[in-house]
PDB file of N, CA and C in Angstrom:
ATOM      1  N   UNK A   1      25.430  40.047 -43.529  1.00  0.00           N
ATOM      2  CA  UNK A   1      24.087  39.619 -43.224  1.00  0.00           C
ATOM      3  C   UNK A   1      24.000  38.090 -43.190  1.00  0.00           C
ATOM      4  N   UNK A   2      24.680  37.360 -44.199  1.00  0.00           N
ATOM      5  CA  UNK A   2      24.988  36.109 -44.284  1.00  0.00           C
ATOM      6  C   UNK A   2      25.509  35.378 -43.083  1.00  0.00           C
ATOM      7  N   UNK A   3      26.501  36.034 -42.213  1.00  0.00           N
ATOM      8  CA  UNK A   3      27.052  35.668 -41.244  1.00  0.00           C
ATOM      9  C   UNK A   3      26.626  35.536 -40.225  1.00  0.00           C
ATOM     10  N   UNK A   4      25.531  36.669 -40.177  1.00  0.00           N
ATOM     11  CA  UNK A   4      24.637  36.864 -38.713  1.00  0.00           C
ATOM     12  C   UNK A   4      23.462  35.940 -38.684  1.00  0.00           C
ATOM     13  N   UNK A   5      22.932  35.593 -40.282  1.00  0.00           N
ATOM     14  CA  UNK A   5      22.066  34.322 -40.525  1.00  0.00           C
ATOM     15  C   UNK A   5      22.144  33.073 -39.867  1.00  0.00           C
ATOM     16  N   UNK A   6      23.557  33.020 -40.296  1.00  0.00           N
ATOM     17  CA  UNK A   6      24.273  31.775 -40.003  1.00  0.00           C
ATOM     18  C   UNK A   6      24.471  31.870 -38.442  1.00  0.00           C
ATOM     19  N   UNK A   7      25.124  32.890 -37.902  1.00  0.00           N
ATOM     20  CA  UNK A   7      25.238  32.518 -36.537  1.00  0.00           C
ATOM     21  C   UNK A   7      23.882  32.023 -35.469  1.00  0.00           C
ATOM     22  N   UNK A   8      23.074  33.269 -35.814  1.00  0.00           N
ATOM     23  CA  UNK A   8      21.877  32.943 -35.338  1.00  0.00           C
ATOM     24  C   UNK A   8      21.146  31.080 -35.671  1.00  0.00           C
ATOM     25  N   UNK A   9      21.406  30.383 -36.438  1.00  0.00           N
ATOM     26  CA  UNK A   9      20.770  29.662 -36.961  1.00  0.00           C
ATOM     27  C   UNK A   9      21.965  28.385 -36.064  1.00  0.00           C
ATOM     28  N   UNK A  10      22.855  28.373 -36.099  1.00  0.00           N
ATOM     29  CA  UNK A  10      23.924  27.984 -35.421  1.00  0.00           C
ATOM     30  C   UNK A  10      24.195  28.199 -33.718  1.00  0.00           C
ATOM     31  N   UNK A  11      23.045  28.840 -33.558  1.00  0.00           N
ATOM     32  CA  UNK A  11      22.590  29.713 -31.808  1.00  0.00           C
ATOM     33  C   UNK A  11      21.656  28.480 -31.550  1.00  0.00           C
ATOM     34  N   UNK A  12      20.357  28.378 -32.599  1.00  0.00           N
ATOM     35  CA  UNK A  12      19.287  28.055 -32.538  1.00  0.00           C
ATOM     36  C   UNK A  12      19.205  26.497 -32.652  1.00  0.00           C
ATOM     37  N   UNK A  13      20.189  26.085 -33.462  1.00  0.00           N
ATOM     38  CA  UNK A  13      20.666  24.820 -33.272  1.00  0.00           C
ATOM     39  C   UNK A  13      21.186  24.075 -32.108  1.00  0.00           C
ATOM     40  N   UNK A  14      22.386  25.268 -31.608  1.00  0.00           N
ATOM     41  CA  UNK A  14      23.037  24.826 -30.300  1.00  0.00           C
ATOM     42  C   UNK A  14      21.729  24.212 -29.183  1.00  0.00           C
ATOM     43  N   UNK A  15      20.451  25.642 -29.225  1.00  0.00           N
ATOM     44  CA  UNK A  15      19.849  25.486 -28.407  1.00  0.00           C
ATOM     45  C   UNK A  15      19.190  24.247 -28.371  1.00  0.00           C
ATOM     46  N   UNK A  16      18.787  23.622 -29.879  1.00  0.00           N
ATOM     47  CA  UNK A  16      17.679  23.297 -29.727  1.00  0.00           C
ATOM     48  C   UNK A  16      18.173  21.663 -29.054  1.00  0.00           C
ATOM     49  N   UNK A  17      19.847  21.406 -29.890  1.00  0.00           N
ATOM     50  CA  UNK A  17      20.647  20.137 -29.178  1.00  0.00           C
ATOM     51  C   UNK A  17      20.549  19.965 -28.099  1.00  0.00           C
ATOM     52  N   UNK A  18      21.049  21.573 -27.055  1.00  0.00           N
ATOM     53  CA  UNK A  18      21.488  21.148 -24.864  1.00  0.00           C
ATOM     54  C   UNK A  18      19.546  21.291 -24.824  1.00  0.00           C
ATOM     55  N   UNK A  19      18.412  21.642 -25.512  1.00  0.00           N
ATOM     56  CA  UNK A  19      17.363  21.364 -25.098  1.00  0.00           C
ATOM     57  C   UNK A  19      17.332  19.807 -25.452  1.00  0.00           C
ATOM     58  N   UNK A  20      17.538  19.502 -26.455  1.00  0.00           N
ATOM     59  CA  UNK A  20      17.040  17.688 -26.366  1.00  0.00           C
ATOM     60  C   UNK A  20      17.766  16.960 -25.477  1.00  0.00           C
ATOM     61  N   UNK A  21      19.343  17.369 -24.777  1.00  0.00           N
ATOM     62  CA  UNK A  21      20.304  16.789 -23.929  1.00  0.00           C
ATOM     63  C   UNK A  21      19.484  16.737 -22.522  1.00  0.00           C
ATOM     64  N   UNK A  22      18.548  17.867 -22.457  1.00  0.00           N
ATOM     65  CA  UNK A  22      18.004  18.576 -21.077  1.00  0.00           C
ATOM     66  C   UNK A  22      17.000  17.092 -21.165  1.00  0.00           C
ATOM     67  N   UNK A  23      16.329  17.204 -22.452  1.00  0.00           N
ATOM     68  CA  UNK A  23      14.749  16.431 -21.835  1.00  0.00           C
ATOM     69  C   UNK A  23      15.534  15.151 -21.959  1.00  0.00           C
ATOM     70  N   UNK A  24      16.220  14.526 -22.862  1.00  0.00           N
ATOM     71  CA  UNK A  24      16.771  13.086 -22.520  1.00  0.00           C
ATOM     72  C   UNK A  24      17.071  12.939 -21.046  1.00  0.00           C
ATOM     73  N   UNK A  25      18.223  14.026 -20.367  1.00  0.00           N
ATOM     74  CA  UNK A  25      18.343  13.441 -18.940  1.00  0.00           C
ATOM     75  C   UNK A  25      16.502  13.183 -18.007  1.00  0.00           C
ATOM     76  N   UNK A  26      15.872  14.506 -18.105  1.00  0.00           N
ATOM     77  CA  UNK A  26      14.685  14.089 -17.522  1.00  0.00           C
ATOM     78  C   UNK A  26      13.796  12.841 -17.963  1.00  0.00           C
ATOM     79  N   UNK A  27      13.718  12.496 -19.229  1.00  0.00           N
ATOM     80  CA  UNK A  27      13.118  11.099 -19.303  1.00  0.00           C
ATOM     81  C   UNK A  27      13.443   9.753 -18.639  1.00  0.00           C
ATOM     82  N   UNK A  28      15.082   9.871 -18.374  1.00  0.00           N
ATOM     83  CA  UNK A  28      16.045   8.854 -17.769  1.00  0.00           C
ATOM     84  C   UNK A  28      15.607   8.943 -16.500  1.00  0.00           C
ATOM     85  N   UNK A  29      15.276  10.302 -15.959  1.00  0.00           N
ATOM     86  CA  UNK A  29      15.089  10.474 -14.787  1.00  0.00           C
ATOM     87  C   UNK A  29      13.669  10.115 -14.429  1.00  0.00           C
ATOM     88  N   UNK A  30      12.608  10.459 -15.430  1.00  0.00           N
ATOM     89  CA  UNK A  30      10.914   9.501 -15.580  1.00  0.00           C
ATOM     90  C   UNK A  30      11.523   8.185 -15.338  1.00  0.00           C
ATOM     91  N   UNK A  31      12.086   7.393 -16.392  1.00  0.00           N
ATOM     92  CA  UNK A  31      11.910   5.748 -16.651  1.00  0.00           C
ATOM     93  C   UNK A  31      12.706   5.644 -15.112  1.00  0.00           C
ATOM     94  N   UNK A  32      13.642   6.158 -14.471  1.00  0.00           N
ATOM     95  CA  UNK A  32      14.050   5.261 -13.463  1.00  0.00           C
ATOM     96  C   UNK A  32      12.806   5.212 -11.982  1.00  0.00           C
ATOM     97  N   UNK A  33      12.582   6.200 -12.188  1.00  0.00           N
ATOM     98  CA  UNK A  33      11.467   6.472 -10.837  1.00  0.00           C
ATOM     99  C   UNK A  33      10.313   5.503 -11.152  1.00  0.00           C
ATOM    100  N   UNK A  34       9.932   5.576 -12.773  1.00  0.00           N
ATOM    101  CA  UNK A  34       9.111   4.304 -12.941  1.00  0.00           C
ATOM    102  C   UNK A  34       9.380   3.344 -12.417  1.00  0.00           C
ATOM    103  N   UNK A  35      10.662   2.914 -12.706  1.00  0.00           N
ATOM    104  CA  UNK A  35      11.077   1.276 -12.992  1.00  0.00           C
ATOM    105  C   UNK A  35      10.995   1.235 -10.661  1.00  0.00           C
ATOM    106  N   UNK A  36      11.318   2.073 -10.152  1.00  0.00           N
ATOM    107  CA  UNK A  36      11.158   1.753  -8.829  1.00  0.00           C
ATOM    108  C   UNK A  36       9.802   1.850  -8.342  1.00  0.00           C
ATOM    109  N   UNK A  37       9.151   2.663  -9.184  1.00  0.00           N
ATOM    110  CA  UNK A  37       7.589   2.338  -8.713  1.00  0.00           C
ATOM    111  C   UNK A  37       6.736   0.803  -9.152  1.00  0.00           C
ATOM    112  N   UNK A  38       7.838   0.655 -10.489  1.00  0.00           N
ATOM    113  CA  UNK A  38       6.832  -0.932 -10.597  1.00  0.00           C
ATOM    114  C   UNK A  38       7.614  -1.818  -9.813  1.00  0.00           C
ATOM    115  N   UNK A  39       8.504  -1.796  -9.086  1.00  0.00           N
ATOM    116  CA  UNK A  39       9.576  -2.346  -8.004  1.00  0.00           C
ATOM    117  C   UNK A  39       8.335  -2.794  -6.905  1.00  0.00           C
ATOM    118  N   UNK A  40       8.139  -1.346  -6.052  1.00  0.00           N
ATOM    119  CA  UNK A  40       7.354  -1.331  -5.305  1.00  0.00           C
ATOM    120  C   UNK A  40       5.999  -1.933  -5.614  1.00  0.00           C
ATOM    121  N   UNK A  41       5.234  -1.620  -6.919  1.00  0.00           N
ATOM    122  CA  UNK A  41       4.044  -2.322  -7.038  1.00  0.00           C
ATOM    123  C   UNK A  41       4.320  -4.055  -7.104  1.00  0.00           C
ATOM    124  N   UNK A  42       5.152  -4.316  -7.758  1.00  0.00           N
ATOM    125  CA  UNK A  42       5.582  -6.252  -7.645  1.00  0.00           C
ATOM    126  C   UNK A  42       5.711  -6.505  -6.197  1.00  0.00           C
ATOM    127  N   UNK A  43       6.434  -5.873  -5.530  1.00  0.00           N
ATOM    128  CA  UNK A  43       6.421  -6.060  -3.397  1.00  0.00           C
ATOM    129  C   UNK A  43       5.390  -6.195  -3.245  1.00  0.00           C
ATOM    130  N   UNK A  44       4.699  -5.084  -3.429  1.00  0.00           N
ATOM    131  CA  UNK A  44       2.812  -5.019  -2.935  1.00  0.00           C
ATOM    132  C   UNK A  44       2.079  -6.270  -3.496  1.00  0.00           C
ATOM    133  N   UNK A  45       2.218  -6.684  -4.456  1.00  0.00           N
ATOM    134  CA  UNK A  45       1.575  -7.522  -5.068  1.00  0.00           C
ATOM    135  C   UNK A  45       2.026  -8.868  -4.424  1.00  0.00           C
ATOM    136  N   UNK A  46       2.797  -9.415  -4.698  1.00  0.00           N
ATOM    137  CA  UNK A  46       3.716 -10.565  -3.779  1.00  0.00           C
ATOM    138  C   UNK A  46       3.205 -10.562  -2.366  1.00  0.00           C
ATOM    139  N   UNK A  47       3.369  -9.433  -1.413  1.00  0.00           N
ATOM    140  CA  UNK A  47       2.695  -9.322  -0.350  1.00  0.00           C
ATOM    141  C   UNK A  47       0.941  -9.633  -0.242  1.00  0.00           C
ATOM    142  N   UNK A  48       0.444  -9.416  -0.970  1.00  0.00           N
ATOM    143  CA  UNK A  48      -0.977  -9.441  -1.099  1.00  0.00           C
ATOM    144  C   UNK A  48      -1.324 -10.673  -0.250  1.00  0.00           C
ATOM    145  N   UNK A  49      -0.999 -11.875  -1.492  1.00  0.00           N
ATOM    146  CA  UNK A  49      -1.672 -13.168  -0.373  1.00  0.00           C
ATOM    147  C   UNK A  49      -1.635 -12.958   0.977  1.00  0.00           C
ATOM    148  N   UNK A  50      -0.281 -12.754   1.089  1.00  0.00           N
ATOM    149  CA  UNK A  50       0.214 -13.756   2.539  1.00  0.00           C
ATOM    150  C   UNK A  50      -0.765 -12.730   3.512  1.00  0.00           C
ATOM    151  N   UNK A  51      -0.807 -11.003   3.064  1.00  0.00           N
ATOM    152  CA  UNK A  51      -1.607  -9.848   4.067  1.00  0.00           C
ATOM    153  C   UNK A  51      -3.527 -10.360   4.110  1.00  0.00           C
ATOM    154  N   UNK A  52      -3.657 -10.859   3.179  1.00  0.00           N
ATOM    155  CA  UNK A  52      -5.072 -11.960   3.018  1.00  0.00           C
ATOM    156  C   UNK A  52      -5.054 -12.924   4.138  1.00  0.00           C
ATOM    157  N   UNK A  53      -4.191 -14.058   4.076  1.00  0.00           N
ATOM    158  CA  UNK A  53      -4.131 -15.107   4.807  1.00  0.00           C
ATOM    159  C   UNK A  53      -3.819 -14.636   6.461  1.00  0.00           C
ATOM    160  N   UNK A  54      -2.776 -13.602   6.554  1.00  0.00           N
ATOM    161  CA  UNK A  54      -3.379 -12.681   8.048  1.00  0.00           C
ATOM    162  C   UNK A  54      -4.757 -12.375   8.079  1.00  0.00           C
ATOM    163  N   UNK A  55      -5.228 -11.434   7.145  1.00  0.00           N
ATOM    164  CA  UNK A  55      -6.762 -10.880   7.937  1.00  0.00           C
ATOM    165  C   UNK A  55      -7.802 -12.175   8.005  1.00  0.00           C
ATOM    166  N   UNK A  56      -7.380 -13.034   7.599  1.00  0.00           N
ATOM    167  CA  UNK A  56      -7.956 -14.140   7.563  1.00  0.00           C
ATOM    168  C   UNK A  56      -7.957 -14.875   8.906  1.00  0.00           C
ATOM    169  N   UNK A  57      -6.592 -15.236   9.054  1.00  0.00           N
ATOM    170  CA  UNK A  57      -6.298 -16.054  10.355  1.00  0.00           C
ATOM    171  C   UNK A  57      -6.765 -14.990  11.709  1.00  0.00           C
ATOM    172  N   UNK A  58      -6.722 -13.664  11.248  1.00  0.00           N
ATOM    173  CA  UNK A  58      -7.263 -12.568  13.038  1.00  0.00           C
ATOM    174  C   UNK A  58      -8.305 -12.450  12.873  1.00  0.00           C
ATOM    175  N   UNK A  59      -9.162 -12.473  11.717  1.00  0.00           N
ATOM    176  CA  UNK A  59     -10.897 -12.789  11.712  1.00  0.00           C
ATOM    177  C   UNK A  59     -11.240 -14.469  11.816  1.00  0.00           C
ATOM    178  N   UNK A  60     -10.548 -15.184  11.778  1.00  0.00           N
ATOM    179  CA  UNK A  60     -10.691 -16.646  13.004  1.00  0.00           C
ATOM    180  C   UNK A  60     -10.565 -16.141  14.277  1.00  0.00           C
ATOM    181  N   UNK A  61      -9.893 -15.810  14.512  1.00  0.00           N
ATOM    182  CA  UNK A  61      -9.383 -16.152  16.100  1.00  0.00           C
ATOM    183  C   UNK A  61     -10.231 -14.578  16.840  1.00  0.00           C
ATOM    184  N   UNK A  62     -10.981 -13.539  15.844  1.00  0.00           N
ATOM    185  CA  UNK A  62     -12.174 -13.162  16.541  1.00  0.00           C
ATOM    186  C   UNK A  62     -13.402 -13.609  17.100  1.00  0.00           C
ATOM    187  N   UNK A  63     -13.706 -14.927  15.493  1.00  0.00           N
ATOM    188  CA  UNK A  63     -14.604 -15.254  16.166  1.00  0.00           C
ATOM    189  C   UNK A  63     -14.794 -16.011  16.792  1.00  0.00           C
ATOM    190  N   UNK A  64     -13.571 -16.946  17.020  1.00  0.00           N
ATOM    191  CA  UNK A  64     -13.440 -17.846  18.130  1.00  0.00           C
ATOM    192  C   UNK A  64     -13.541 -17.032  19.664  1.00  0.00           C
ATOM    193  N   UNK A  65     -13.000 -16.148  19.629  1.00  0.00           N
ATOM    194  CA  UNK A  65     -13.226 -15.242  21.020  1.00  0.00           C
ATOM    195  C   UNK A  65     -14.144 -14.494  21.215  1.00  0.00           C
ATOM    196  N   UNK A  66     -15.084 -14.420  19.907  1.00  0.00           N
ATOM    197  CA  UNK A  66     -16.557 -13.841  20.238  1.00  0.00           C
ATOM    198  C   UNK A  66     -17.279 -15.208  20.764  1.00  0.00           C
ATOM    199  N   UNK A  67     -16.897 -16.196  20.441  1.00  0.00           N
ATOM    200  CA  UNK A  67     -17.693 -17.789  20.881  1.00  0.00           C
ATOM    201  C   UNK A  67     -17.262 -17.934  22.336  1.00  0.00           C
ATOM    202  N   UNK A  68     -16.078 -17.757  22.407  1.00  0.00           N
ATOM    203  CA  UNK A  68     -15.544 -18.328  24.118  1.00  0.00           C
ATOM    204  C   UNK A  68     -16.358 -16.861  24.725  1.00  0.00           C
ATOM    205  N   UNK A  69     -16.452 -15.865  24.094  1.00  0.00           N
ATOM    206  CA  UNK A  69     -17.171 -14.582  25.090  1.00  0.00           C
ATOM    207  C   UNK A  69     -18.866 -15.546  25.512  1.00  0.00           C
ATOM    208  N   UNK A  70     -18.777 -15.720  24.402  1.00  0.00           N
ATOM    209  CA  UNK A  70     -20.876 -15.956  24.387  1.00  0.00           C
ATOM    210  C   UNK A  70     -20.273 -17.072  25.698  1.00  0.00           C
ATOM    211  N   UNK A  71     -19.522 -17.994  25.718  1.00  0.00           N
ATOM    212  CA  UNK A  71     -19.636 -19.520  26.713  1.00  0.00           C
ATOM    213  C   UNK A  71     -19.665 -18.288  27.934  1.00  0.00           C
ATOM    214  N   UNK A  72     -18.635 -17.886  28.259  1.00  0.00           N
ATOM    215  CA  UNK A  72     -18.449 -17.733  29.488  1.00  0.00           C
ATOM    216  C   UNK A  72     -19.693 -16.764  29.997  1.00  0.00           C
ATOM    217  N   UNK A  73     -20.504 -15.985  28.896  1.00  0.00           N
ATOM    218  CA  UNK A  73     -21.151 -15.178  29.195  1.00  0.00           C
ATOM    219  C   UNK A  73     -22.481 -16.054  29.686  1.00  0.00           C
ATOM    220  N   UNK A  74     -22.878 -17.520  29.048  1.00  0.00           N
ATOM    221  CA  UNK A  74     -23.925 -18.660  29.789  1.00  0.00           C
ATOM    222  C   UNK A  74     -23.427 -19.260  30.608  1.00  0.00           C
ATOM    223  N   UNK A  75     -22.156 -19.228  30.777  1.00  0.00           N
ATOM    224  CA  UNK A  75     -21.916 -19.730  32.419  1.00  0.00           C
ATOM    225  C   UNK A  75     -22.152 -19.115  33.525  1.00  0.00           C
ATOM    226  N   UNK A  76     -21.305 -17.467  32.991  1.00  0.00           N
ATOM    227  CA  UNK A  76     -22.256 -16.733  34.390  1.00  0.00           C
ATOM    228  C   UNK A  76     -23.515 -16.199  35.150  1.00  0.00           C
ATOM    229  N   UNK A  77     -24.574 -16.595  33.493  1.00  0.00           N
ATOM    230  CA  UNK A  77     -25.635 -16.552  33.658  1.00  0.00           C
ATOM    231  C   UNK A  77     -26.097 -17.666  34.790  1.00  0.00           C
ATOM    232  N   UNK A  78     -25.714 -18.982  33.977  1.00  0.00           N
ATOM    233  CA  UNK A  78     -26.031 -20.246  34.865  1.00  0.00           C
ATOM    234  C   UNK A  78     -25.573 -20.158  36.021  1.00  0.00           C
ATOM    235  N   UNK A  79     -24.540 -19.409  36.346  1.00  0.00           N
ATOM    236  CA  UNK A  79     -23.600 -19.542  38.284  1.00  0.00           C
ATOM    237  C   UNK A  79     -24.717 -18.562  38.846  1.00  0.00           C
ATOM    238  N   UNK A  80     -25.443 -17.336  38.028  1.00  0.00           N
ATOM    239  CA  UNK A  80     -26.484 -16.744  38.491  1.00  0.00           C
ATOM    240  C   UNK A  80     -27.441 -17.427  39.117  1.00  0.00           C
ATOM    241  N   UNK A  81     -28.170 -17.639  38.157  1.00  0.00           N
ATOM    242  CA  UNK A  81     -29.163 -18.658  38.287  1.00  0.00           C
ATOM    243  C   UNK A  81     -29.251 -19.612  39.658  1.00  0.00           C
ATOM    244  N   UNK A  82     -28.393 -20.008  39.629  1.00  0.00           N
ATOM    245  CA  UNK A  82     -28.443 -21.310  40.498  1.00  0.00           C
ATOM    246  C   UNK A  82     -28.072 -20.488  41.894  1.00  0.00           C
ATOM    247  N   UNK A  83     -27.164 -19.473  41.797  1.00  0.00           N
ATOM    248  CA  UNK A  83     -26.957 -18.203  42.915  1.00  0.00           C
ATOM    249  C   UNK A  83     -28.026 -18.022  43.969  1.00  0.00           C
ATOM    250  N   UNK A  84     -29.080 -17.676  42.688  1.00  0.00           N
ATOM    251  CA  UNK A  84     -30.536 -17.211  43.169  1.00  0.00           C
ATOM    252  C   UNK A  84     -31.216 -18.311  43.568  1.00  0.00           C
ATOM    253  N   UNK A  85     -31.013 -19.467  43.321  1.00  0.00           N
ATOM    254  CA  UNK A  85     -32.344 -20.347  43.814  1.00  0.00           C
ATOM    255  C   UNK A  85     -32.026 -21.141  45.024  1.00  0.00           C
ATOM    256  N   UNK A  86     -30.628 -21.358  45.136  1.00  0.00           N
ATOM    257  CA  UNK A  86     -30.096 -21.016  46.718  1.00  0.00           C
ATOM    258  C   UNK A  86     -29.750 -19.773  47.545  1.00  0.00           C
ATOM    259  N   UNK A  87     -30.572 -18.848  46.892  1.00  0.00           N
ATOM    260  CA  UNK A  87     -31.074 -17.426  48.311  1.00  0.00           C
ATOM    261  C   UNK A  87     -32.312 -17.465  48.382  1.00  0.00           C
ATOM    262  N   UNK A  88     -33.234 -18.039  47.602  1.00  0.00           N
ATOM    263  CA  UNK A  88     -34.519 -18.400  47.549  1.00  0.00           C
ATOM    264  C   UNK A  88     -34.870 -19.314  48.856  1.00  0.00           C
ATOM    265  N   UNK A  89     -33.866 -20.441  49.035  1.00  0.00           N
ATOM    266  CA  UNK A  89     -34.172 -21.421  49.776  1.00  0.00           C
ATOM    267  C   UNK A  89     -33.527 -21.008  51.610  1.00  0.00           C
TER     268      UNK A  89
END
């Protein structure tokens, strides 16, 4: 009875060791996927400004081309204009 105590208890041990062997590899396997996700978040971050200073510089140069729209759009008014007052005459 002693023996079968022991084995069993010596079963339960084995197990409980290749179970802590099991979750150590999966934690190794957590911390590394971490360590590449805070990889990726430092890229993103680093990137930030410079993706700022783009939407920055293409919201200039919209509204510079919403301004050259408005000019050309009172010029052709004015080439109108003046269109009409020599068919008038």
């Amino acid at each position: 009875m002693k023996r079968v105590m022991a084995v069993v208890f010596v079963l339960a041990l084995c197990t409980s060791v290749l179970g802590g062997c099991a979750s150590q590899s999966a934690v190794q396997q957590l911390q590394a996927q971490q360590d590449q996700m805070m990889q990726r978040l430092n890229a993103l971050e680093q990137a930030q400004p410079a993706n700022v200073q783009a939407a920055q510089r293409a919201e200039a140069a919209a509204q510079r081309a919403e301004a050259a729209a408005d000019r050309a759009e009172q010029m052709a008014n004015k080439a109108e204009s003046i269109f009409m007052k020599h068919l008038k005459k």
